[in-house]
PDB file of N, CA and C in Angstrom:
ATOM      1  N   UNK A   1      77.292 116.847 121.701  1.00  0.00           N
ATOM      2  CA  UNK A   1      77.599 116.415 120.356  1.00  0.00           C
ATOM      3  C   UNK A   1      78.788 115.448 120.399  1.00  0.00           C
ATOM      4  N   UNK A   2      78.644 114.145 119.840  1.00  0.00           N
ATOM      5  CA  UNK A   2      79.595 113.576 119.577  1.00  0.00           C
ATOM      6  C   UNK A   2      80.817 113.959 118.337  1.00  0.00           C
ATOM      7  N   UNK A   3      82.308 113.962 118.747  1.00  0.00           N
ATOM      8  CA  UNK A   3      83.038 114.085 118.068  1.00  0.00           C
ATOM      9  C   UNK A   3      83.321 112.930 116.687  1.00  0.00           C
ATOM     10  N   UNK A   4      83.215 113.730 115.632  1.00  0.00           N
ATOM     11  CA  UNK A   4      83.422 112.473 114.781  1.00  0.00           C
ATOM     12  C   UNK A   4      84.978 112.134 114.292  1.00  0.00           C
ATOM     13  N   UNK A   5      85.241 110.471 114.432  1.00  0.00           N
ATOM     14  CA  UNK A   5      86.558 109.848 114.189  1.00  0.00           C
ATOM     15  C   UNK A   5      87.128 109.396 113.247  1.00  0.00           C
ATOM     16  N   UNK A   6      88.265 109.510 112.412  1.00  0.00           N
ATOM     17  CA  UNK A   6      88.703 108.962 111.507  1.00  0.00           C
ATOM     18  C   UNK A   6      89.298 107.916 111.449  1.00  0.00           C
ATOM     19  N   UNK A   7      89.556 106.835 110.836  1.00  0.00           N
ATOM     20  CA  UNK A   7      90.501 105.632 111.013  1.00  0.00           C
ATOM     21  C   UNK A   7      91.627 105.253 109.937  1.00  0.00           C
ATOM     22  N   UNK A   8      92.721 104.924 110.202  1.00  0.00           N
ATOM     23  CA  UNK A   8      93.422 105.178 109.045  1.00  0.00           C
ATOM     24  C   UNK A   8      93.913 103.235 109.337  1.00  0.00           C
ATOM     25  N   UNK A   9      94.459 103.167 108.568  1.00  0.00           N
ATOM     26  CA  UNK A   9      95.289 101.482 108.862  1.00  0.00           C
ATOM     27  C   UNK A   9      96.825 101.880 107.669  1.00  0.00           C
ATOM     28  N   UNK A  10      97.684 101.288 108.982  1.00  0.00           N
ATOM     29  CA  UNK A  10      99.176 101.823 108.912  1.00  0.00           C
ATOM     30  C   UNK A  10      99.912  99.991 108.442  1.00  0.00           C
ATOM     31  N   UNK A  11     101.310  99.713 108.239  1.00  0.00           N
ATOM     32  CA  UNK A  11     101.735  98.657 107.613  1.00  0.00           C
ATOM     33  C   UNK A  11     102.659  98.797 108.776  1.00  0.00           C
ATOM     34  N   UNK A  12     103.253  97.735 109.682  1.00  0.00           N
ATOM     35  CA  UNK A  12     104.436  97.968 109.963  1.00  0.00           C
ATOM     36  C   UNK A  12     105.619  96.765 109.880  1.00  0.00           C
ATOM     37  N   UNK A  13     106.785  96.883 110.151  1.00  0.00           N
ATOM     38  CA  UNK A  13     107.583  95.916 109.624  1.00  0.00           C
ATOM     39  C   UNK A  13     107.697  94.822 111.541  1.00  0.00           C
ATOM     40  N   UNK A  14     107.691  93.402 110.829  1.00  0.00           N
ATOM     41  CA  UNK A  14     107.404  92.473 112.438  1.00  0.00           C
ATOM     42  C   UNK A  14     108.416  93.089 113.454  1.00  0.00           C
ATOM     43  N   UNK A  15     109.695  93.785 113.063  1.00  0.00           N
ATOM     44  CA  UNK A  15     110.265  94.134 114.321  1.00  0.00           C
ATOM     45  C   UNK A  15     109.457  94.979 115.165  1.00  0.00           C
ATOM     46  N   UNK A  16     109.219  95.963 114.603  1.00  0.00           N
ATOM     47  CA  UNK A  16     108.419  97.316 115.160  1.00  0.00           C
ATOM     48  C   UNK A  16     107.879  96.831 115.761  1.00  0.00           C
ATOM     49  N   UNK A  17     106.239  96.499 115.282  1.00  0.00           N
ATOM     50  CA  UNK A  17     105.068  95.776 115.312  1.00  0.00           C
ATOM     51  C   UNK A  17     105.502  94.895 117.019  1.00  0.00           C
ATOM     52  N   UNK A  18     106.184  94.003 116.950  1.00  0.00           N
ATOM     53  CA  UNK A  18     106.554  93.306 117.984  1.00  0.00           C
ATOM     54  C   UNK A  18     107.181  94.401 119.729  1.00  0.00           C
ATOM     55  N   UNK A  19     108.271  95.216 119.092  1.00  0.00           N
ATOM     56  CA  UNK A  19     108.238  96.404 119.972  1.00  0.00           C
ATOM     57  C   UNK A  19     107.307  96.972 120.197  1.00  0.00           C
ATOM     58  N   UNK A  20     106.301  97.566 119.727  1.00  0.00           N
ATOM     59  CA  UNK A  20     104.885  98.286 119.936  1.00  0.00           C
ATOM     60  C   UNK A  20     104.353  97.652 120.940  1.00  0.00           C
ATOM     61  N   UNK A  21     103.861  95.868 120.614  1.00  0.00           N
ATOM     62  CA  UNK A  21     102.972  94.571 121.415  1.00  0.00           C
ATOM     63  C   UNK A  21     103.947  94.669 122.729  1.00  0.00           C
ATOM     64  N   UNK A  22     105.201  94.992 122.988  1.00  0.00           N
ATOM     65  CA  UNK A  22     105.953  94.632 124.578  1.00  0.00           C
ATOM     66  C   UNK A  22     105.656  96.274 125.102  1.00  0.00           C
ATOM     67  N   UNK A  23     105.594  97.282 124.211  1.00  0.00           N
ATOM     68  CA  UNK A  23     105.538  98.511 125.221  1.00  0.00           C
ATOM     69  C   UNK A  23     104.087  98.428 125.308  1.00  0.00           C
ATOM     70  N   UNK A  24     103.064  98.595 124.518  1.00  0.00           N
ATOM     71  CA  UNK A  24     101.535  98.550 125.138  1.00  0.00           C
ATOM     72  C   UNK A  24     101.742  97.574 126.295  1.00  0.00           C
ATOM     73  N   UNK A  25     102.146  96.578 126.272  1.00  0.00           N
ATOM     74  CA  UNK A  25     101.753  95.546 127.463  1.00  0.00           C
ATOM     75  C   UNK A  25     102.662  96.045 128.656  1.00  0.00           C
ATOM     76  N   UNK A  26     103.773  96.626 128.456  1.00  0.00           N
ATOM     77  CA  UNK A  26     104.475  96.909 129.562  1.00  0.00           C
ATOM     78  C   UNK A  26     103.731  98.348 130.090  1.00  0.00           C
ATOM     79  N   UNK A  27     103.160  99.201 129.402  1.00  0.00           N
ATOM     80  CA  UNK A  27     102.471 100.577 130.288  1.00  0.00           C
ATOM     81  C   UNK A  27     101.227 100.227 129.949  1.00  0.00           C
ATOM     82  N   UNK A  28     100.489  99.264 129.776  1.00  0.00           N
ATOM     83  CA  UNK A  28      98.780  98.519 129.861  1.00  0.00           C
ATOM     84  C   UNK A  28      98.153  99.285 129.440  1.00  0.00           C
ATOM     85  N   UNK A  29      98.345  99.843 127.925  1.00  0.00           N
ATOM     86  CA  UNK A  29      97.459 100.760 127.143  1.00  0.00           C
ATOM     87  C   UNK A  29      97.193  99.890 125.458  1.00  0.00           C
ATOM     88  N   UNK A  30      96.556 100.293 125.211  1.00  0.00           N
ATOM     89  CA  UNK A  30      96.033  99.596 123.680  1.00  0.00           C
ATOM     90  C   UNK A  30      97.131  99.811 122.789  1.00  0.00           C
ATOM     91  N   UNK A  31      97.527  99.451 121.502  1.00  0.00           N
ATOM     92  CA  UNK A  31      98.169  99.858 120.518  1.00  0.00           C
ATOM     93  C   UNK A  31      97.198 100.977 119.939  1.00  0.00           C
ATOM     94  N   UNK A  32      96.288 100.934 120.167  1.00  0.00           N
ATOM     95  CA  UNK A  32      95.640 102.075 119.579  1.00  0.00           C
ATOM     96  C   UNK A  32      95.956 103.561 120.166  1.00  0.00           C
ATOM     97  N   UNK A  33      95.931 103.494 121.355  1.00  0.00           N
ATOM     98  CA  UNK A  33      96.320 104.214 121.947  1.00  0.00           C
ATOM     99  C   UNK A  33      97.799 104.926 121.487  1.00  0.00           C
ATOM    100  N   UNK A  34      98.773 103.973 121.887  1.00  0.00           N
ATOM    101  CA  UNK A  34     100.334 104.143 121.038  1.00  0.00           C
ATOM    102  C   UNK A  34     100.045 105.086 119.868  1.00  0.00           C
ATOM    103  N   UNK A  35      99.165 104.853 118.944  1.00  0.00           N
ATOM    104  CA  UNK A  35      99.553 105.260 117.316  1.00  0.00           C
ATOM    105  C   UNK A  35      98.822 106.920 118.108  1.00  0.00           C
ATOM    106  N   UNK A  36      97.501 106.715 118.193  1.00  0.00           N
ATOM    107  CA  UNK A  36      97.101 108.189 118.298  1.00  0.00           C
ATOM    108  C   UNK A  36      98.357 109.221 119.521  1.00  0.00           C
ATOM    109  N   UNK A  37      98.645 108.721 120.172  1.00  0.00           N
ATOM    110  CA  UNK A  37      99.543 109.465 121.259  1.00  0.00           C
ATOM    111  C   UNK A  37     101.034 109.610 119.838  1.00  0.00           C
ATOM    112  N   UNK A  38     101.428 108.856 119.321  1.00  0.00           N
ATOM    113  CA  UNK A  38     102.306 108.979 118.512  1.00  0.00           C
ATOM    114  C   UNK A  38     102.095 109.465 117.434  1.00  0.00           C
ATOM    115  N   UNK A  39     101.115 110.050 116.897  1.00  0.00           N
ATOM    116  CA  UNK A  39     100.443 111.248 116.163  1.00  0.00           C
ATOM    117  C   UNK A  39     100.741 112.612 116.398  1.00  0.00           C
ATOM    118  N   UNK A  40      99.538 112.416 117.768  1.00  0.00           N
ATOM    119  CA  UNK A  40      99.741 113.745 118.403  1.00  0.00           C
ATOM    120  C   UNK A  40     100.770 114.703 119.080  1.00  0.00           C
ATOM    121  N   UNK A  41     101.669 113.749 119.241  1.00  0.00           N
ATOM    122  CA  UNK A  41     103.119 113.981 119.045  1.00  0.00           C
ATOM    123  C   UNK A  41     103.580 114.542 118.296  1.00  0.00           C
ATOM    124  N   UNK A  42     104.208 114.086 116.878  1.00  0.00           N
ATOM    125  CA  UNK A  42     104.437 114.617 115.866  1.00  0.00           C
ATOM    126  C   UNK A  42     103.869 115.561 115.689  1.00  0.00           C
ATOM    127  N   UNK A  43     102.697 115.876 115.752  1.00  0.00           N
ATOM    128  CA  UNK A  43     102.060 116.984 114.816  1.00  0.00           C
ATOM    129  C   UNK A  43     101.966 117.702 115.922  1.00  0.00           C
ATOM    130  N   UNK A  44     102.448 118.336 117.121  1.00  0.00           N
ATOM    131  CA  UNK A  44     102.409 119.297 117.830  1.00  0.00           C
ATOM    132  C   UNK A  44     103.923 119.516 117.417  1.00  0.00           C
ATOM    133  N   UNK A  45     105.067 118.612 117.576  1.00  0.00           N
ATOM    134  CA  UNK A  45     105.973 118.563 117.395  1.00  0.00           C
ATOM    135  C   UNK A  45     106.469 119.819 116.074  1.00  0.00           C
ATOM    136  N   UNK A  46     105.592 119.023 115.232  1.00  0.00           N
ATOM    137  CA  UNK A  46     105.540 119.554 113.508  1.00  0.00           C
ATOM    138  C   UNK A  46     105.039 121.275 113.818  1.00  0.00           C
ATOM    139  N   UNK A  47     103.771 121.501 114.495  1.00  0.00           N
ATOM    140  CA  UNK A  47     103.546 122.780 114.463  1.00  0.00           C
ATOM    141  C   UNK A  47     104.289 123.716 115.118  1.00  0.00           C
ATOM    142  N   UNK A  48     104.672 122.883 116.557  1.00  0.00           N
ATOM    143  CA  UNK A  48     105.726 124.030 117.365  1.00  0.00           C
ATOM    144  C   UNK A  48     107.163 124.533 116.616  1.00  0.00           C
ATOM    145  N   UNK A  49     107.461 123.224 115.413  1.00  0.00           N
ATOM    146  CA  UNK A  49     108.398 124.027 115.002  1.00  0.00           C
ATOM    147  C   UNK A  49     108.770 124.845 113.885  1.00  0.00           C
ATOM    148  N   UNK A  50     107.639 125.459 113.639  1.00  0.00           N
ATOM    149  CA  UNK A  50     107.242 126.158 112.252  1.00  0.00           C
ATOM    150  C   UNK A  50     107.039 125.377 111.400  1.00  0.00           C
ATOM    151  N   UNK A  51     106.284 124.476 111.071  1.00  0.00           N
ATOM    152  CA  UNK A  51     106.081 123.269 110.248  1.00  0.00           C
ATOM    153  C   UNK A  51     106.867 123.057 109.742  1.00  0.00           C
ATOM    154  N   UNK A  52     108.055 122.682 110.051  1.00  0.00           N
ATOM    155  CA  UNK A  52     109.331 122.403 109.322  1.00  0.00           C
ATOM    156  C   UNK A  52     109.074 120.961 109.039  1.00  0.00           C
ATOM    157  N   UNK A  53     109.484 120.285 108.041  1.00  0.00           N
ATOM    158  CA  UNK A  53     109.288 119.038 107.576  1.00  0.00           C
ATOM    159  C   UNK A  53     110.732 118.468 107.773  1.00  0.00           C
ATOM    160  N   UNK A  54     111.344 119.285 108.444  1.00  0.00           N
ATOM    161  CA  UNK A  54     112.977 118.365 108.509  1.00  0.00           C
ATOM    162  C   UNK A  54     112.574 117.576 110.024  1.00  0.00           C
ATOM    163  N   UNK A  55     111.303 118.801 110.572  1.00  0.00           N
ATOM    164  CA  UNK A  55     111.078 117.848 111.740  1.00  0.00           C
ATOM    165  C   UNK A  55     110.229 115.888 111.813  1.00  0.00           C
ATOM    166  N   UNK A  56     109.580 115.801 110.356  1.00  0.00           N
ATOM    167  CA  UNK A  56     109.062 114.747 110.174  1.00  0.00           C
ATOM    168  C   UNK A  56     110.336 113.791 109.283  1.00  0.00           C
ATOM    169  N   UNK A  57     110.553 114.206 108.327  1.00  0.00           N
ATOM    170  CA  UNK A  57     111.691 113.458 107.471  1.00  0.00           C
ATOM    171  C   UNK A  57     113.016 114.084 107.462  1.00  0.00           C
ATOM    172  N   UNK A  58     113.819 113.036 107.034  1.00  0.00           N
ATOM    173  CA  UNK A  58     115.282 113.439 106.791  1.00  0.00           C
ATOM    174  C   UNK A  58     115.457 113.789 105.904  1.00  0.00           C
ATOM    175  N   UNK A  59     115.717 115.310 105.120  1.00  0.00           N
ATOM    176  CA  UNK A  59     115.511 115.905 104.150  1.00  0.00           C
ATOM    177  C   UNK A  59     116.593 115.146 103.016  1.00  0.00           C
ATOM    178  N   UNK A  60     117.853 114.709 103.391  1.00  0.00           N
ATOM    179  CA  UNK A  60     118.596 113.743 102.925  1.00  0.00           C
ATOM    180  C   UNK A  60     118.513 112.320 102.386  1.00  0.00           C
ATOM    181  N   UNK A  61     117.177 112.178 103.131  1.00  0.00           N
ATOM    182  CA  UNK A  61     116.546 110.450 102.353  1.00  0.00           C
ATOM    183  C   UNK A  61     115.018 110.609 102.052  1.00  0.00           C
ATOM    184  N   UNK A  62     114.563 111.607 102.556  1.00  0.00           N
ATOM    185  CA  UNK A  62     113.035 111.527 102.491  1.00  0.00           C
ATOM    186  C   UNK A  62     112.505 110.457 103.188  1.00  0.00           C
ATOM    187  N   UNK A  63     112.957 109.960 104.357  1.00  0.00           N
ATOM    188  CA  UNK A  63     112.466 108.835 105.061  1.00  0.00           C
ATOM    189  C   UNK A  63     111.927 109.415 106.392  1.00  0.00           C
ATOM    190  N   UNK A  64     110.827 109.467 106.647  1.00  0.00           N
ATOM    191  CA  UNK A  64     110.503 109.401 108.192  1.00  0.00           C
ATOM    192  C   UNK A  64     111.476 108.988 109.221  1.00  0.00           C
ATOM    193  N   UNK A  65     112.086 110.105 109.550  1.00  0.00           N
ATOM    194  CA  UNK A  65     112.968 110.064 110.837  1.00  0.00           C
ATOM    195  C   UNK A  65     112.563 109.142 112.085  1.00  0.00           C
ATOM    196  N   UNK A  66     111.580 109.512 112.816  1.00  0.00           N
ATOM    197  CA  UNK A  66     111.553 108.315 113.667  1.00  0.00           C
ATOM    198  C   UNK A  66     111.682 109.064 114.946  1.00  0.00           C
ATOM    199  N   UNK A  67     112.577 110.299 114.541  1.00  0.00           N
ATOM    200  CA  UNK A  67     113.222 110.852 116.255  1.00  0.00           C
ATOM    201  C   UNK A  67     112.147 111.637 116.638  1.00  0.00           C
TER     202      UNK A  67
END
């Protein structure tokens, strides 16, 4: 059985975006790759730590932390 995939489309600002294009090319993986590995991250991240949401945002700005 094939697994079925979702696709989402994300905005990012040209700095990022430009950092993203030098690390895919520097470890020779897709940007696609990047976002799903940087998902799955977080959200193991998110579950290992009792779904704490201080682990996704800064409860102080409501901004996606980043760390």
């Amino acid at each position: 059985m094939v697994a079925t995939k979702s696709r989402i489309t994300i905005n990012l600002d040209e700095h990022n975006y430009q950092e993203l294009i030098e690390l895919s090319n520097e470890l020779d993986v897709s940007l696609a790759w990047l976002g799903r590995k940087a998902f799955t991250d977080l959200l193991a991240k998110y579950r290992r730590d009792g779904k704490n949401a201080s682990v996704v945002f800064d409860p102080s700005t409501n901004v996606a932390s980043g760390s």
